[in-house]
Protein backbone atom coordinates (compact mmCIF):
# COMPACT_ATOMS: atom_id res chain seq x y z
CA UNK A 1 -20.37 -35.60 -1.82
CA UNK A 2 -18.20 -32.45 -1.05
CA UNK A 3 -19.35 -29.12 0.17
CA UNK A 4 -20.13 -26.92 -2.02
CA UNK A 5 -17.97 -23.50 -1.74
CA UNK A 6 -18.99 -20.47 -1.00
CA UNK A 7 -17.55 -17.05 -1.82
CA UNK A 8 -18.47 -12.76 -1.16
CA UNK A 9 -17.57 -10.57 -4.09
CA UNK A 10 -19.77 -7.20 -5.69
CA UNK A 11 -22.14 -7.53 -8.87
CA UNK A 12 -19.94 -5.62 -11.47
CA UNK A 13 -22.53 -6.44 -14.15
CA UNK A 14 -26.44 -6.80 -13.70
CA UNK A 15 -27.00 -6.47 -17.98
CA UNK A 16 -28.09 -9.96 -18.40
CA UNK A 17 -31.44 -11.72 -17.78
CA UNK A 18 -31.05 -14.04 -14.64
CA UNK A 19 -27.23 -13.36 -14.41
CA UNK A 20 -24.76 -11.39 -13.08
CA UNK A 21 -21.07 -10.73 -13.14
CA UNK A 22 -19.13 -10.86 -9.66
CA UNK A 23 -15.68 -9.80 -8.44
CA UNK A 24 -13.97 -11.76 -5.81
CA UNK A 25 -11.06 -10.37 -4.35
CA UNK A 26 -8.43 -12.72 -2.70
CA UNK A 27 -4.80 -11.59 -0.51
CA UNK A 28 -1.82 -13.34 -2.04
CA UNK A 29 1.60 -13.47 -1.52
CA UNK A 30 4.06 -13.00 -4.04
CA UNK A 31 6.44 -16.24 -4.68
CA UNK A 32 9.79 -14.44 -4.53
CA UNK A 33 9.40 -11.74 -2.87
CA UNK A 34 6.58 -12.08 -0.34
CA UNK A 35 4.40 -8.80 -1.11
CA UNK A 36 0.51 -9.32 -0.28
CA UNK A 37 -0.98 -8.61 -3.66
CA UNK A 38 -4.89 -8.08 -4.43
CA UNK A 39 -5.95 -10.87 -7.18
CA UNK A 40 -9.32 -10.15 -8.60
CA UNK A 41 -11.60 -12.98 -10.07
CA UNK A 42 -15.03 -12.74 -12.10
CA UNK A 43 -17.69 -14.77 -12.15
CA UNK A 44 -20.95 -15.35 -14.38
CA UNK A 45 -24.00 -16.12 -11.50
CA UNK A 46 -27.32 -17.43 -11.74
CA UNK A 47 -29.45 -14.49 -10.35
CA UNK A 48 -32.92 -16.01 -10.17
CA UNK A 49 -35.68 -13.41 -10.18
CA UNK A 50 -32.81 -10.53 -11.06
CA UNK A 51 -32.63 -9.59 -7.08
CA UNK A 52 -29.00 -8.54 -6.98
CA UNK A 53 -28.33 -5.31 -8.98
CA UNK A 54 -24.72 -3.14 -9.86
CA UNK A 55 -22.62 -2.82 -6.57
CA UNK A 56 -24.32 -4.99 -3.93
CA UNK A 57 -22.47 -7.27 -1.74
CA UNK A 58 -23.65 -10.80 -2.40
CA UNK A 59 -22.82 -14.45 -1.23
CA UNK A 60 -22.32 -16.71 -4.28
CA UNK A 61 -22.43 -20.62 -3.55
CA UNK A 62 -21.37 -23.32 -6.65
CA UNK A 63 -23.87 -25.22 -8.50
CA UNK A 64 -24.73 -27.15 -11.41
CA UNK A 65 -23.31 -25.99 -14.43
CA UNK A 66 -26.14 -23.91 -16.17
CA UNK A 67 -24.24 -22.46 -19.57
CA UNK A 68 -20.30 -22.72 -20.61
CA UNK A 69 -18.91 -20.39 -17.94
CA UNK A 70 -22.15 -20.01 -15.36
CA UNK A 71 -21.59 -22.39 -12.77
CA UNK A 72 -22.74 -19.98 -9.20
CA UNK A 73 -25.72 -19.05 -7.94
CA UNK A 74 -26.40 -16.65 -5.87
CA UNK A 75 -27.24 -17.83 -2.37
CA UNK A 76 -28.40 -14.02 -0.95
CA UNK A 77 -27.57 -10.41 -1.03
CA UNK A 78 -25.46 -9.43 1.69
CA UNK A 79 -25.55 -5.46 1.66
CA UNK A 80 -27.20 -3.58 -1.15
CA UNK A 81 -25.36 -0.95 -3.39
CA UNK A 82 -26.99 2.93 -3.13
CA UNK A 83 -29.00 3.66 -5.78
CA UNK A 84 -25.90 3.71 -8.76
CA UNK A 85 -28.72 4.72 -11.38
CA UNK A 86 -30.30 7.76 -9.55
CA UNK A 87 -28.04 10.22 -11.35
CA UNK A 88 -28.01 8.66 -14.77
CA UNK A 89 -25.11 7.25 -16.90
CA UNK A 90 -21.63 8.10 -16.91
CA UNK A 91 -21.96 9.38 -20.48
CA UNK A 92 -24.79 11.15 -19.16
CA UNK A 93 -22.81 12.55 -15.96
CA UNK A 94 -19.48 12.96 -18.75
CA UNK A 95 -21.90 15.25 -20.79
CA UNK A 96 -22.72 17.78 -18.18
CA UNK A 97 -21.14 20.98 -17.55
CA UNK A 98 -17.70 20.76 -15.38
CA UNK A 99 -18.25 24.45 -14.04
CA UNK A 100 -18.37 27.63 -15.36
CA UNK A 101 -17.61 28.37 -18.89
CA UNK A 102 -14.52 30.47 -19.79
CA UNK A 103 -14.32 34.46 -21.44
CA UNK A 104 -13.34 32.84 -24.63
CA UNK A 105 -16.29 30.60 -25.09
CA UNK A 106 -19.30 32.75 -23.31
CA UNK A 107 -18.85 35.01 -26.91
CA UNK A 108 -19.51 32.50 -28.97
């Protein structure tokens, strides 16, 4: 039986029940003209007990496959994220104030 591989890559998606979305980064070089170039792969993880949230650095292992693309698990959480949700949503963060209002608008 072969070993089963085992990749690092950061939850870009925590929406699901039991599953998660990672990013895997990999180095490689370009065919013709050599350049290192950053490739970025996603994959759908079996997150058993929802442990991993947005941003944290986890360890995903293969496995069985469990729906048509979910075929990791994840084996542990390497580093976790800072709290992402503490401030609110981006549309929530978007809606807020940039700074102080101009002449033209304090009239109105």
């Amino acid at each position: 039986m072969a070993a089963k591989s085992m990749v690092r890559g950061i939850v870009t998606s925590d929406k699901m029940e039991k599953s998660v979305v990672v990013a895997v980064e990999r180095q490689v070089r370009h065919g013709l003209y050599g350049k290192s170039q950053r490739r970025t792969s996603t994959f759908l993880a079996h997150n058993e007990g929802n442990g991993a949230k947005l941003g944290d650095l986890v360890e995903i292992r293969e496995g069985r496959p469990m729906s048509r693309r979910k075929r990791w698990v994840v084996a542990r959480i390497v580093r976790r994220a800072l709290d992402v949700h503490a401030r609110g949503t981006a549309e929530e963060i978007a809606d807020e104030p940039a700074g102080p209002q101009s002449k033209a608008d304090a009239g109105r």
